[in-house]
Every structure is written in structure tokens, then in C-alpha cells.
Protein backbone atom coordinates (compact mmCIF):
# COMPACT_ATOMS: atom_id res chain seq x y z
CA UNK A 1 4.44 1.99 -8.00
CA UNK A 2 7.88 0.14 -7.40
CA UNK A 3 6.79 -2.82 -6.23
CA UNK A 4 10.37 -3.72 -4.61
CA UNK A 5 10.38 0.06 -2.80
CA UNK A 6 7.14 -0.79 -1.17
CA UNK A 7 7.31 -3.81 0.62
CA UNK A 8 7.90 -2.87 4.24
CA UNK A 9 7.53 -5.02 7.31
CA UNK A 10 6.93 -3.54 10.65
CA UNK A 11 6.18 -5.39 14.35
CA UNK A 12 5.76 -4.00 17.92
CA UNK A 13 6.08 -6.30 20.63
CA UNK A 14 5.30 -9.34 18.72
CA UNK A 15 1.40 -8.54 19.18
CA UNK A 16 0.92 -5.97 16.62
CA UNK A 17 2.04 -6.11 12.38
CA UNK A 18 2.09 -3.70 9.76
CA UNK A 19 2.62 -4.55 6.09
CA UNK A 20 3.18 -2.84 2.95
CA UNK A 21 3.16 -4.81 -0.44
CA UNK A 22 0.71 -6.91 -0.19
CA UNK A 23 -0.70 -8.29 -3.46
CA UNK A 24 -3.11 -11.10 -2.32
CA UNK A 25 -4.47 -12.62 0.87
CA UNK A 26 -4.38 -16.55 0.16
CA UNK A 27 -5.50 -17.75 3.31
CA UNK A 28 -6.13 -16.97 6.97
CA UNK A 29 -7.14 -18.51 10.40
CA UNK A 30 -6.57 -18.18 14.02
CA UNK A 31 -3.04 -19.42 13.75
CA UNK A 32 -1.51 -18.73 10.39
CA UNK A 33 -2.09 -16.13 7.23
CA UNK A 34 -0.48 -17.08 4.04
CA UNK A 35 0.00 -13.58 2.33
CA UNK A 36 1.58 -12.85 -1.51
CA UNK A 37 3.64 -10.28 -1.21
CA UNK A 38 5.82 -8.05 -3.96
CA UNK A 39 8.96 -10.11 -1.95
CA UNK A 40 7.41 -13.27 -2.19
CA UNK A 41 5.08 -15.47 -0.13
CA UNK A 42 5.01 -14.47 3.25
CA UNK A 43 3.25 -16.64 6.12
CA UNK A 44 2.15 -15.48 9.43
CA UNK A 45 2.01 -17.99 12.05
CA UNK A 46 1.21 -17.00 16.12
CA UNK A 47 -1.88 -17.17 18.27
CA UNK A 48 -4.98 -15.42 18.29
CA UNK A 49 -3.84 -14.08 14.86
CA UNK A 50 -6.46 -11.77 13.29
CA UNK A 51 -6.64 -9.02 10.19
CA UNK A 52 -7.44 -5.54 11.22
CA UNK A 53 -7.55 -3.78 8.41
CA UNK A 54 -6.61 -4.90 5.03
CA UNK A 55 -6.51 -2.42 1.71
CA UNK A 56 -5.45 -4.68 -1.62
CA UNK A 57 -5.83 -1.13 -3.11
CA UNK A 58 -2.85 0.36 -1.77
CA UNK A 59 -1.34 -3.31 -0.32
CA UNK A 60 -1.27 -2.91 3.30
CA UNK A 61 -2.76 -5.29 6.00
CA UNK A 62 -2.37 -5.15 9.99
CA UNK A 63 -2.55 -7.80 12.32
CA UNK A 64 -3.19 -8.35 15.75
CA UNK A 65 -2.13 -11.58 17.95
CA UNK A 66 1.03 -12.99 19.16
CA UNK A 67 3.69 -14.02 16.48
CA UNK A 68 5.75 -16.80 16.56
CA UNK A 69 6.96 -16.89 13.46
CA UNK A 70 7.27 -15.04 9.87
CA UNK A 71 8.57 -17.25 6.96
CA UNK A 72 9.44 -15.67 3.45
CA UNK A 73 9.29 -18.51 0.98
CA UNK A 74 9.59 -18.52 -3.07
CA UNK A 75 6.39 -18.80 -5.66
CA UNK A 76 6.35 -22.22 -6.51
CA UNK A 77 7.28 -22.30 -10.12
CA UNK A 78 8.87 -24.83 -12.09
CA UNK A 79 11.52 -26.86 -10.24
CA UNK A 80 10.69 -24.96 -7.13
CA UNK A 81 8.69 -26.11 -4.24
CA UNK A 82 9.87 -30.21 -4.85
CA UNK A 83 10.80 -32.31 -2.23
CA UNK A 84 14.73 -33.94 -1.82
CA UNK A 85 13.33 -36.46 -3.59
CA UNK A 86 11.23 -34.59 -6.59
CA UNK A 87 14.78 -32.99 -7.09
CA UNK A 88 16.57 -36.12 -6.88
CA UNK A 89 14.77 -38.06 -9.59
CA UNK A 90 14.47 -34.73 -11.99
């Protein structure tokens, strides 16, 4: 499987989420899911927010609740993830 081919995103009506490429589920409650993805760390953050169906198998997870936000961020690795001032006094 390519993982970079498979990630797709897609919303209706900011109530309802479908996801391809999803690796790992890191954590989840009624107002934010923190999801790995093959595109990086994903997190879900609405109202109400809660996993319908969720296959690690084939990476695919669907949500239900009203969005008000999606945020892609980096894996924290080295260097990544510090603050203005972690990167200030390297």
C-alpha cells in the first residue's frame, strides 16, 4: 500500500468525517481525537465528537459531531515540537 496515495480526508456539513490513512488512534474524547496519520498527526477538535467505525486494518475511521477545527501537525522528532524558546537556546 502507498501510504502517501491513501490518505484521503472527506467532511459533509461539518457533522460527518471520513478518513483514509489512519495508522494509530492516540487519543479521543468528546471534544478532540488526536489521530497518526500516513500525512502526519492529525487532531480533531468539535463538539459531541464521537468514532463510528474505526478499521486500523485497512486505516479508515468516521466520525460524527460538529467540527470546529482539523489541525495537521509534524511527529515530534528531534528539534521539532520546541518552544521559541527551546529553539532559541539550542
Amino acid at each position: 500500500m502507498n501510504e502517501q496515495a491513501s490518505h484521503n480526508l472527506s467532511m459533509r456539513s461539518r457533522k460527518q468525517l471520513a478518513l483514509e490513512g489512519v495508522r494509530h488512534v492516540s487519543s479521543f474524547t468528546d471534544n478532540e481525537i488526536i489521530l497518526e496519520t500516513s500525512m502526519g498527526m492529525l487532531i480533531l477538535k468539535g463538539e459531541g465528537l464521537h468514532i463510528t467505525q474505526l478499521s486500523l486494518d485497512t486505516g479508515t475511521i468516521e466520525v460524527e459531531g460538529f467540527f470546529t477545527a482539523l489541525n495537521y501537525t509534524e511527529s515530534k522528532g528531534k528539534g521539532k515540537g520546541k518552544g521559541l524558546l527551546g529553539r532559541i537556546l539550542k
